[in-house]
Protein backbone atom coordinates (compact mmCIF):
# COMPACT_ATOMS: atom_id res chain seq x y z
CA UNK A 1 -22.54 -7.94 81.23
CA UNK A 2 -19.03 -6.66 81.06
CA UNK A 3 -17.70 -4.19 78.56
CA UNK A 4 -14.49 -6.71 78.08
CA UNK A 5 -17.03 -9.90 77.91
CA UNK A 6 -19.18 -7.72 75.28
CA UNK A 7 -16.13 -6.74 73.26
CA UNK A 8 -15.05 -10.61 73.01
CA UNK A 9 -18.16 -11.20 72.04
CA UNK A 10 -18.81 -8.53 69.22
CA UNK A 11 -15.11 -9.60 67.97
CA UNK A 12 -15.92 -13.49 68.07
CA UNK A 13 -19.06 -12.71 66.20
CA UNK A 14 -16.58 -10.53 62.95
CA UNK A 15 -14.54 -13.84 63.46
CA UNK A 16 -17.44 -16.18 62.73
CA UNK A 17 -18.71 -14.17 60.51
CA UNK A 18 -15.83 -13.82 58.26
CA UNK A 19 -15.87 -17.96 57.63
CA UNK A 20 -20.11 -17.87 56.87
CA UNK A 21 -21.53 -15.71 54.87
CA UNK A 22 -25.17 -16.58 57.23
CA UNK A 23 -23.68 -14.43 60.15
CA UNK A 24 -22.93 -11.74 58.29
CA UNK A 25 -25.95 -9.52 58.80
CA UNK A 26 -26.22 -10.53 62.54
CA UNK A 27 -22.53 -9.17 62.83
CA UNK A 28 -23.07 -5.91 61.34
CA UNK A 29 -26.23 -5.18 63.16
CA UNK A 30 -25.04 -6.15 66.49
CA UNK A 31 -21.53 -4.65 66.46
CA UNK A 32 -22.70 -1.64 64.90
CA UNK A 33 -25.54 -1.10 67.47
CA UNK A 34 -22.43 -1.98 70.67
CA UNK A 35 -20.41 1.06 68.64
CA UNK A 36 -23.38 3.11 68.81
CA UNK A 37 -24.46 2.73 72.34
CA UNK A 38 -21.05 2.54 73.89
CA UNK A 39 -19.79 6.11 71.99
CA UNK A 40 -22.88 7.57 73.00
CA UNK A 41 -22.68 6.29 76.59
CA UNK A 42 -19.12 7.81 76.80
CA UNK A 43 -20.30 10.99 75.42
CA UNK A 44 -22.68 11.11 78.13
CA UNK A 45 -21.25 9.69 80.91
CA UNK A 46 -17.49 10.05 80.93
CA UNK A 47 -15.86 13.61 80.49
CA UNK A 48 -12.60 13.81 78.37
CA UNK A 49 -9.55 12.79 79.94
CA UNK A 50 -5.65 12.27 80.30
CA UNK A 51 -4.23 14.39 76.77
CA UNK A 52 -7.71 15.73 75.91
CA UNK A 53 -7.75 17.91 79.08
CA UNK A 54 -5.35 21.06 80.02
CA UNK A 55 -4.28 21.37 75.78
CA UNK A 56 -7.05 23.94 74.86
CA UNK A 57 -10.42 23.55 73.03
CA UNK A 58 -8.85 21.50 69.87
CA UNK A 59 -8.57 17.98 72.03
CA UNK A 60 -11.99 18.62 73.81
CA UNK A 61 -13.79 19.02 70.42
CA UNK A 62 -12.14 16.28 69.17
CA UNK A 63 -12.62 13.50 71.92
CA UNK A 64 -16.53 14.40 71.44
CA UNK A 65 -16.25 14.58 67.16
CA UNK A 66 -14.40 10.76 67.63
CA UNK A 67 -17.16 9.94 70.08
CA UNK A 68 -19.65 11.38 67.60
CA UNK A 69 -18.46 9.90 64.18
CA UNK A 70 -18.46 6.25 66.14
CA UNK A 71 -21.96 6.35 66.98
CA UNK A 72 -23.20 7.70 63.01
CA UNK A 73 -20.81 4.90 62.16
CA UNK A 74 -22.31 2.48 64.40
CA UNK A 75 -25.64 3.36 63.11
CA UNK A 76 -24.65 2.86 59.10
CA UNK A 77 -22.72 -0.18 60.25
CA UNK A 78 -26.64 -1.58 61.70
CA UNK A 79 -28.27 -0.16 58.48
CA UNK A 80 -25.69 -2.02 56.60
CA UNK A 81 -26.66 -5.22 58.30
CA UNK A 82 -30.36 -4.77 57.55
CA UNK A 83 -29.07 -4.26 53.96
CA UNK A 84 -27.10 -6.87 52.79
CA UNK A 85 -30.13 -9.20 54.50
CA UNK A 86 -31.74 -8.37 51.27
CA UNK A 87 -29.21 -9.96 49.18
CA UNK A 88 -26.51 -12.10 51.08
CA UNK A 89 -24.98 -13.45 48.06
CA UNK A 90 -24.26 -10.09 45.87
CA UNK A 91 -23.50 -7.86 48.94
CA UNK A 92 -21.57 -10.37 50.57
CA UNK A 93 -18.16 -8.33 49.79
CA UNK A 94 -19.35 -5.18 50.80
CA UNK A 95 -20.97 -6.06 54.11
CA UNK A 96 -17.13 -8.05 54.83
CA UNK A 97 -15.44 -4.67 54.29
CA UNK A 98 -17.65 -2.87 56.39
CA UNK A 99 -17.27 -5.68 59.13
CA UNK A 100 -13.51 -5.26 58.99
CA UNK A 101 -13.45 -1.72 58.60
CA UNK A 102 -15.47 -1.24 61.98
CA UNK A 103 -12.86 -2.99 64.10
CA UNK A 104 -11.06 0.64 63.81
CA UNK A 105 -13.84 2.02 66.06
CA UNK A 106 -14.33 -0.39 68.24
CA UNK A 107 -10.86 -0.06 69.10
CA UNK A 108 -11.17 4.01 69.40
CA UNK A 109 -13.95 2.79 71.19
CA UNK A 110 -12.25 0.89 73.95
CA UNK A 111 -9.25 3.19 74.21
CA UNK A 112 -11.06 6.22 75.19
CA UNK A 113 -12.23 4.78 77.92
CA UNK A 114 -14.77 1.83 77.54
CA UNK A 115 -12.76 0.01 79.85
CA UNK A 116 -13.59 2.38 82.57
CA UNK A 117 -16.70 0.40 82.52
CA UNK A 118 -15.23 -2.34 83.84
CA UNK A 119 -15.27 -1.40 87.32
């Protein structure tokens, strides 16, 4: 499947999952395990480019330490998931906050270059 079709996906999922409460766990797992694997895929796969190349060590370090703290975020995003399983009803405000905290990295995400999966 596409990166864009995924993305729509993960983002109708946050959607749904802001109006039922039920979704919530299967929202945080599943967007939190895309974040994961896509960071870590770029990390891999695609090199630093456009401003992070040519400006010295700082950018280079810091494309991989955004790529990096994505994918640990990712991972506690899942964990979360798998946590407020346990109790839907009292963690149901915390697992919403994480869910709408994460759409900062899936953005950071997409703009570094998960489009360039595309092709």
């Amino acid at each position: 499947m596409e990166f864009m079709a995924v993305l729509v996906n993960i983002l109708a999922l946050i959607s749904e999952a802001c109006r039922n409460a039920e979704k919530l766990p299967a929202a945080l797992i599943s967007c939190g395990v895309v974040e994961a694997a896509v960071a870590i895929s770029l990390a891999a796969f695609k090199a630093p480019g456009g401003v992070f190349e040519h400006h010295g060590k700082a950018p280079f370090y810091l494309y991989y330490g955004i790529l990096v703290g994505v994918a640990v975020f990712g991972f506690a995003e899942a964990w979360a998931g798998f946590w407020v399983t346990g109790d839907l009803t009292g963690r149901r405000a915390v697992g919403k906050t994480i869910l709408w905290v994460s759409i900062l990295p899936l953005v950071l995400v997409a703009a570094l270059g998960g489009f360039v999966f595309m092709r």
